[in-house]
Each structure stands twice: as C-alpha cells, then as structure tokens.
Protein backbone atom coordinates (compact mmCIF):
# COMPACT_ATOMS: atom_id res chain seq x y z
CA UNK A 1 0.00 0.00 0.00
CA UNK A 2 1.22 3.62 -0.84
CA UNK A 3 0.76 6.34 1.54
CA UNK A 4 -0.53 9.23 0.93
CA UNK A 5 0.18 11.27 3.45
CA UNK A 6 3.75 11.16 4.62
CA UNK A 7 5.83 12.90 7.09
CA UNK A 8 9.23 12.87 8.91
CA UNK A 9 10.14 13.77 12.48
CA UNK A 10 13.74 15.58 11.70
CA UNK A 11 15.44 15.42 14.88
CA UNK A 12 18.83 15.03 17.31
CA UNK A 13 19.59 12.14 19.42
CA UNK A 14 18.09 12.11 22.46
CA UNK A 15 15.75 14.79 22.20
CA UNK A 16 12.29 12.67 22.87
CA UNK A 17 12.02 11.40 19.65
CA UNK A 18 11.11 7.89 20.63
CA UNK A 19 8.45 9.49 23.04
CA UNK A 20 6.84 11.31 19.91
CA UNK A 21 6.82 8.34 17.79
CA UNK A 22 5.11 5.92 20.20
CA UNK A 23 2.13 8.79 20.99
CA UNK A 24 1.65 9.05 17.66
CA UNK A 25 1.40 5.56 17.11
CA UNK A 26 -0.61 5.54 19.89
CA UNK A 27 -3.05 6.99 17.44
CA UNK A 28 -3.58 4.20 15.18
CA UNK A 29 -3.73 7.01 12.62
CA UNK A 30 -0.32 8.19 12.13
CA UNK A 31 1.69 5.10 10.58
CA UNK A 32 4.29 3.77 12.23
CA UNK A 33 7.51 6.26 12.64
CA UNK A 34 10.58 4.77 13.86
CA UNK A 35 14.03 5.43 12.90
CA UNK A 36 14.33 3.00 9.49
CA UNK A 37 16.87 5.28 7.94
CA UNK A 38 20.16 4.98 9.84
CA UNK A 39 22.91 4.64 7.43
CA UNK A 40 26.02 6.58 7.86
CA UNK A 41 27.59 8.02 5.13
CA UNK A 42 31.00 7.21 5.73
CA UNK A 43 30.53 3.78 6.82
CA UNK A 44 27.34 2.89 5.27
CA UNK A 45 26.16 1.30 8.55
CA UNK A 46 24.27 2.65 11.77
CA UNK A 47 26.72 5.25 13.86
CA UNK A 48 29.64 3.91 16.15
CA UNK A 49 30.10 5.04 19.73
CA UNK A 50 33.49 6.77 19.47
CA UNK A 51 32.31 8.46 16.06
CA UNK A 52 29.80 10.82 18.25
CA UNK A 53 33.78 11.63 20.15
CA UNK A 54 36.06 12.68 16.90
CA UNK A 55 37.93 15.50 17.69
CA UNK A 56 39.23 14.23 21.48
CA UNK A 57 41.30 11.52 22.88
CA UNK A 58 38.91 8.03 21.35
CA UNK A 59 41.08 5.69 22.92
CA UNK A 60 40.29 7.60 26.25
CA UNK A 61 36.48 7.84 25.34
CA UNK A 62 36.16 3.62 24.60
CA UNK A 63 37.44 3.15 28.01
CA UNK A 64 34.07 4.81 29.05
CA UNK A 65 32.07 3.44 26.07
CA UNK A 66 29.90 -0.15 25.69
CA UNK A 67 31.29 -2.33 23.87
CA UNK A 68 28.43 -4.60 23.44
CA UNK A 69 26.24 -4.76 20.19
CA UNK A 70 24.38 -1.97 18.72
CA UNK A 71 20.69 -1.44 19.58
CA UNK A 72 18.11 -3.51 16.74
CA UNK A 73 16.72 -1.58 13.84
CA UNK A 74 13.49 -1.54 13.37
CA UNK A 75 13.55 -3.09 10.07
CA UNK A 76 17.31 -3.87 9.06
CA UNK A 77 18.13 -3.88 5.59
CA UNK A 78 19.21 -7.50 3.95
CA UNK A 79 22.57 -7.91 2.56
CA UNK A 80 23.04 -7.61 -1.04
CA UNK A 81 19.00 -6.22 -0.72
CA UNK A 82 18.58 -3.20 -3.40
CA UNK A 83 17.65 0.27 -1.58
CA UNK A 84 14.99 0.58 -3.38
CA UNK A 85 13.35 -2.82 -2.36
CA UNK A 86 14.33 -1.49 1.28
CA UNK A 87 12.38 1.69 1.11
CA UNK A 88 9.51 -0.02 -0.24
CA UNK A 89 9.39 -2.75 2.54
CA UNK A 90 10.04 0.70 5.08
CA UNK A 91 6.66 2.06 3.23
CA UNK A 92 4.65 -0.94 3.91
CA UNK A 93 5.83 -0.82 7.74
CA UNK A 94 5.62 2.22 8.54
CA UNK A 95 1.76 2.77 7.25
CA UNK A 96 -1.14 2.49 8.73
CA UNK A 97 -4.56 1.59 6.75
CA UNK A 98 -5.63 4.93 6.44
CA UNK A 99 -2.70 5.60 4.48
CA UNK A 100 -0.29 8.07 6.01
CA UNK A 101 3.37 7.02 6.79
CA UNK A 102 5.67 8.29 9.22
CA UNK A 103 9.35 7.77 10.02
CA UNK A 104 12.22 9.85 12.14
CA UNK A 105 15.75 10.84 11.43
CA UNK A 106 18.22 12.10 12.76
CA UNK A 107 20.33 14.46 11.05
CA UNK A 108 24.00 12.27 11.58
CA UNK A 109 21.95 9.73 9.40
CA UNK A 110 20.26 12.80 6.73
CA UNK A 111 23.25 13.09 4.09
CA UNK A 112 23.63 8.84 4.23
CA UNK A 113 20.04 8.54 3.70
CA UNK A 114 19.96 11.03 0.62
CA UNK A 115 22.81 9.16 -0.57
CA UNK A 116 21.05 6.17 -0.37
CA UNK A 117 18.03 7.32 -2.12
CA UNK A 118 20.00 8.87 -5.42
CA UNK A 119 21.43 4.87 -5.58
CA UNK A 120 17.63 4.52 -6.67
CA UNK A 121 17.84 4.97 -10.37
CA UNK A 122 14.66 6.91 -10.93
CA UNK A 123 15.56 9.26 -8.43
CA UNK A 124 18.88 10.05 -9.30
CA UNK A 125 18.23 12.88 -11.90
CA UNK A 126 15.52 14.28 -9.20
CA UNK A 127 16.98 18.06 -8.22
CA UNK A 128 17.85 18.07 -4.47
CA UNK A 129 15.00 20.11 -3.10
CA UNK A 130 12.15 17.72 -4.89
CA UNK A 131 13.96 14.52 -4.17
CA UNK A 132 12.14 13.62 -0.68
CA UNK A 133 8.94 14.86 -1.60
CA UNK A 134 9.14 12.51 -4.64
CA UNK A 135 10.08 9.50 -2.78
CA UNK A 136 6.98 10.66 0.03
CA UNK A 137 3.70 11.55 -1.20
CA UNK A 138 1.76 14.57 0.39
CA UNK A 139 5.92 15.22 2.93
CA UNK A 140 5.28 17.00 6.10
CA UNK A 141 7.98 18.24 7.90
CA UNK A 142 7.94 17.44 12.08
CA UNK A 143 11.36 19.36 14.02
CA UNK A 144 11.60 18.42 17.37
CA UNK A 145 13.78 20.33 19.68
CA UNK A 146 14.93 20.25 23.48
CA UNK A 147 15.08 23.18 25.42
CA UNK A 148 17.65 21.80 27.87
CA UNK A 149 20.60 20.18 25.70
CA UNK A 150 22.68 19.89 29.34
CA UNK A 151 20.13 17.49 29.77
CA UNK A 152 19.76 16.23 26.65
CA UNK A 153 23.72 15.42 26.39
CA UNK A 154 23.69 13.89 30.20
CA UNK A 155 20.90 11.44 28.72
CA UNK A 156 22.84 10.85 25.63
CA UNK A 157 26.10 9.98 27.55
CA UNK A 158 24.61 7.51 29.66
CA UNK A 159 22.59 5.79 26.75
CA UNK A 160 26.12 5.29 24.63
CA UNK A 161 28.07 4.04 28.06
CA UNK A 162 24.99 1.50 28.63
CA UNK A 163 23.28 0.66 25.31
CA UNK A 164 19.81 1.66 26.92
CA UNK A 165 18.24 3.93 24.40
CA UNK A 166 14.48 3.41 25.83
CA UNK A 167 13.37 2.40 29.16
CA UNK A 168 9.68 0.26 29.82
CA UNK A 169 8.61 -2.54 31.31
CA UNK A 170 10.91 -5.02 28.97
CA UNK A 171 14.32 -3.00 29.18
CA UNK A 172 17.01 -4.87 31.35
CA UNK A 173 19.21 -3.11 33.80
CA UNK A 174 22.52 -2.03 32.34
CA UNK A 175 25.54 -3.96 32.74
CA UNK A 176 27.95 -1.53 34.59
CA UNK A 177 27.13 1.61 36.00
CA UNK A 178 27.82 5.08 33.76
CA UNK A 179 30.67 7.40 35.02
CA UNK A 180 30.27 11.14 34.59
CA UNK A 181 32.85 12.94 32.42
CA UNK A 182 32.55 16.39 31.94
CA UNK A 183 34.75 16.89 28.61
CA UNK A 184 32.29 13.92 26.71
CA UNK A 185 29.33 15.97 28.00
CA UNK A 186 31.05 18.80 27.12
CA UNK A 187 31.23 17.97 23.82
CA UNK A 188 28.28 16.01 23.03
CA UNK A 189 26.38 19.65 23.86
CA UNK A 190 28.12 21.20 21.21
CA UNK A 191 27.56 18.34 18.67
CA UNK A 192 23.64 18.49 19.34
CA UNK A 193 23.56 21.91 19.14
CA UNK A 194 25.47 21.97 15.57
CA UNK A 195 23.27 19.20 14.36
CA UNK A 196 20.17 21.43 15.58
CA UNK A 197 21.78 24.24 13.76
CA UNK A 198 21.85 21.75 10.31
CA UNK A 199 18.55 20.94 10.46
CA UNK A 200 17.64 25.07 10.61
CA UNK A 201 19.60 25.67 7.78
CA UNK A 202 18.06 23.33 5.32
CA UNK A 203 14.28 23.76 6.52
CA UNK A 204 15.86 27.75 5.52
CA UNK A 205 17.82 26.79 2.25
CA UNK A 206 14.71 24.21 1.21
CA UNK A 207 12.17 27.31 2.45
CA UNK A 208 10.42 24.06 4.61
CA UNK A 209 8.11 25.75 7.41
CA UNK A 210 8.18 22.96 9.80
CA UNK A 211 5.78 21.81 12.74
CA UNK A 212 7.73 22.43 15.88
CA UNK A 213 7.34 19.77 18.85
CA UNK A 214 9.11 21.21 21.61
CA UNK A 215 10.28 17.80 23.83
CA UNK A 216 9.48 19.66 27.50
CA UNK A 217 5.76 20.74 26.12
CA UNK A 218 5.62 17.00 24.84
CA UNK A 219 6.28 15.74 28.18
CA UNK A 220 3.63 17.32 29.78
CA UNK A 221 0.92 17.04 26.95
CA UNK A 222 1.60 13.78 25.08
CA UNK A 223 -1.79 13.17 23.99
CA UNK A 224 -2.43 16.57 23.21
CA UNK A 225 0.64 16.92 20.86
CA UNK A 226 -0.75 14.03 19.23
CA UNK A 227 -3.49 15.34 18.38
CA UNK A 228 -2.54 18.74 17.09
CA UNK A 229 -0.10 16.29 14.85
CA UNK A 230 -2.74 14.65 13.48
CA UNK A 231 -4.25 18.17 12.54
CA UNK A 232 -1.44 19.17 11.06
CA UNK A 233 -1.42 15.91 8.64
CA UNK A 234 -5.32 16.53 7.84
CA UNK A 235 -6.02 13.65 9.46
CA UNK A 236 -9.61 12.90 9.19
CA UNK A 237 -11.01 12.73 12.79
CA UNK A 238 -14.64 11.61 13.56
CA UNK A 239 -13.83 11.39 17.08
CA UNK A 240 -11.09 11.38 19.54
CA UNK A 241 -8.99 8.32 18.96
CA UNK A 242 -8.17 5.96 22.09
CA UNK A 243 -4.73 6.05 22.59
CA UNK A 244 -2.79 2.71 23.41
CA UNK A 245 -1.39 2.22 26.27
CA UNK A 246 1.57 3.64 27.35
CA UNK A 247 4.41 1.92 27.33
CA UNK A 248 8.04 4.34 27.51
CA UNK A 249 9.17 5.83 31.34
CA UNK A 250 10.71 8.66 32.13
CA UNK A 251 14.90 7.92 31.76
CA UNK A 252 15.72 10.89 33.41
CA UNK A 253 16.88 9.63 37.30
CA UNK A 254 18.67 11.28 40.16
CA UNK A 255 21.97 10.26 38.51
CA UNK A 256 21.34 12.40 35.56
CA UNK A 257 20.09 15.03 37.79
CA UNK A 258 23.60 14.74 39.45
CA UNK A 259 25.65 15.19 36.51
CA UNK A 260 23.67 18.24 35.17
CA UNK A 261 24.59 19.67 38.41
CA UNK A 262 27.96 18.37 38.55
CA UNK A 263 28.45 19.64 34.74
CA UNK A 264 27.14 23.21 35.47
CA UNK A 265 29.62 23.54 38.24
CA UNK A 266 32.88 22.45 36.48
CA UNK A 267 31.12 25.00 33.54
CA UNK A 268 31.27 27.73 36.21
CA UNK A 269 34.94 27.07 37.26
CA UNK A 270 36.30 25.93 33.58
C-alpha cells in the first residue's frame, strides 16, 4: 500500500524522539515512525560510539564506552538487498490503513540517507530540493527540539556508556554503572547543538516551514501533541482516537540530575 500522506520527524539524538513516535502511534492514525533510515555516510552502517567523540582523545572515550552490540533496527536492511526494495518494505511498515506514513531521522543519518536514495535509479536525476517529496507523497515536515541540551547530552552519555536507548517494562538493567565525564558531555552539547543548527539551515535553504514539537511541552501534553499532529497531517477525525497504552518511562533519574549539576559547576569554574 502507498501512503498518501507522509511525514518525517527531523530530529537530534536524544531529544524525545522515541516518546513522539510511540504517541503518535498511539493513534492508530499516524503510521508507524521509527528510525528506518540509519545509514552513515561514511561507513554505510548505523553510527559507532566513538564516532559521536572525533575531535578528542577516542582511545580515552572507549574506556568509558559499551562495547556490546548496537541497539536492533526496526527493520534492518538484507545484505546484497537493493535500496529501493528497502524503502519499499520501510513504506509498507511504517503505514497504517488509512494511508499516512511516518518515520524519524536524525540528522548524523540525513546526508547517508539522501545518498542512499539517489542509488535509486529513478531518483537520481531528481533536483535536491524535490527529491524527498518525490520518494513521500503529500511530505510534512515534524522538528523536534529540546530546550535543555545539558540534559539532553547527560541522557545521551549515559545511553552510549549502557546501550539503553528506551526504558519500559521489557528493558534490562545495564551492565555496569555510567561514570560522569565532563569533557564527553562537554562535547556532546556542542555536537547536538550543531546538528540542531543543520537541520535550521536546510528547513531555511529548502524554504520548509516545519511543525515544531518542543520535547518539555511534549512531556507534559503527550496526547495533546498528538493530536494537534494529526491536525497538522489533515487527518480525518470523527472522534477522539483511544490512545494505546503507554508503554516508555521517564529515563531521566537522580543520577542524571547529578551530573547536570555536577556539569554546570565544572562549567562555572572551567
């Protein structure tokens, strides 16, 4: 089935992304948005720890870092499996049977992804600013931002030391405890907030007018943002939908709490 209403949530790690996603398909209405698209330019596969680190000591970073496997996609691509057979299987999954399809990215992944697509050979002679909209009928545009990146790069420093990008009621403890480490922090702040800067410049460059989701008004009205999603798509609505339960927790603990704290002092003194 082809959509016809598409959309993608543009967004940074860590910045409630998986929180939108799962109220939306809490819907039933909104297809099924996860993060399909995660191929790296450079490597052609999904993101290593120490390549969020370039810049400072890597060998002193892995000491910190999990060396365990890398979380599941959502739908993996096969080997030796065309792209384009690979975006139409992402199509079919991420639907729903009203027709609208949804899907996130981040922007680490964006230039891979577009890469990726012109390996399609009907889009390769597409210009640059219709090639998405091609490839997704009816495109909305979905930027979600955090207010606090502090907070934001505590949470994202903990998930890469312990592999636990999502907590509910089937995530298992870490393996070791994360160490706080004010330099990665540091500089995982400044990486979000030159990623957040990317994805301004080409909604500016394409002239995109995005819907803004701001992760600390998401928080507090889940259901609500939702809804005013749905809106946005022109999602017909005959009534209120019944949203599923609710499965994702709050990450955020008295450890992270501890480091923003800890971070903002040695900030202070630095």
């Amino acid at each position: 089935m082809r959509p016809h209403t598409s959309y993608l949530i543009c967004a940074t790690q860590r910045s409630g992304s998986t929180l939108l996603c799962e109220a939306l398909q809490n819907t039933g209405l909104a297809g099924w948005p996860e993060e399909y698209f995660q191929t790296h330019k450079k490597s052609g596969s999904i993101r290593p720890p120490e390549d969020y680190f370039k810049g400072l000591n890597v060998t002193e970073m892995m000491s910190y870092l999990n060396d365990s496997s890398p979380p599941s996609l959502p739908l993996p691509q096969e080997d030796g499996q065309p792209y384009e057979n690979f975006l139409n299987e992402v199509l079919k999954r991420g639907t729903t049977p009203n027709g609208v399809f949804g899907a996130k990215i981040m922007w680490a992944y964006f230039g891979g992804f577009i890469s990726k697509l012109r390996e399609i050979p009907r889009y390769r002679k597409v210009k640059g600013n219709n090639l998405l909209s091609t490839v997704f009928p009816n495109l909305h545009y979905i930027w979600l931002t955090r207010q606090d990146k502090v907070r934001q790069a505590v949470s994202l420093w903990k998930a890469l030391q312990t592999w636990v990008w999502r907590q509910d009621d089937d995530t298992f403890p870490p393996s070791r405890e994360p160490q706080f480490h004010f330099t990665a922090i540091d500089h995982l702040v400044h990486q979000i907030e030159a990623d957040e800067l990317a994805w301004r410049r080409y909604f500016r460059r394409q002239r995109i007018q995005p819907y803004i989701v701001v992760y600390e008004q998401l928080v507090s009205a889940y259901e609500e943002t939702a809804l005013d999603i749905l809106r946005y798509l022109d999602i017909p609505l005959s009534r209120r939908p019944t949203f599923s339960e609710r499965r994702m927790r709050r990450q955020a603990d008295a450890l992270s709490e501890e480091w923003v704290q800890r971070y903002h002092r040695y900030k202070q003194t630095a």
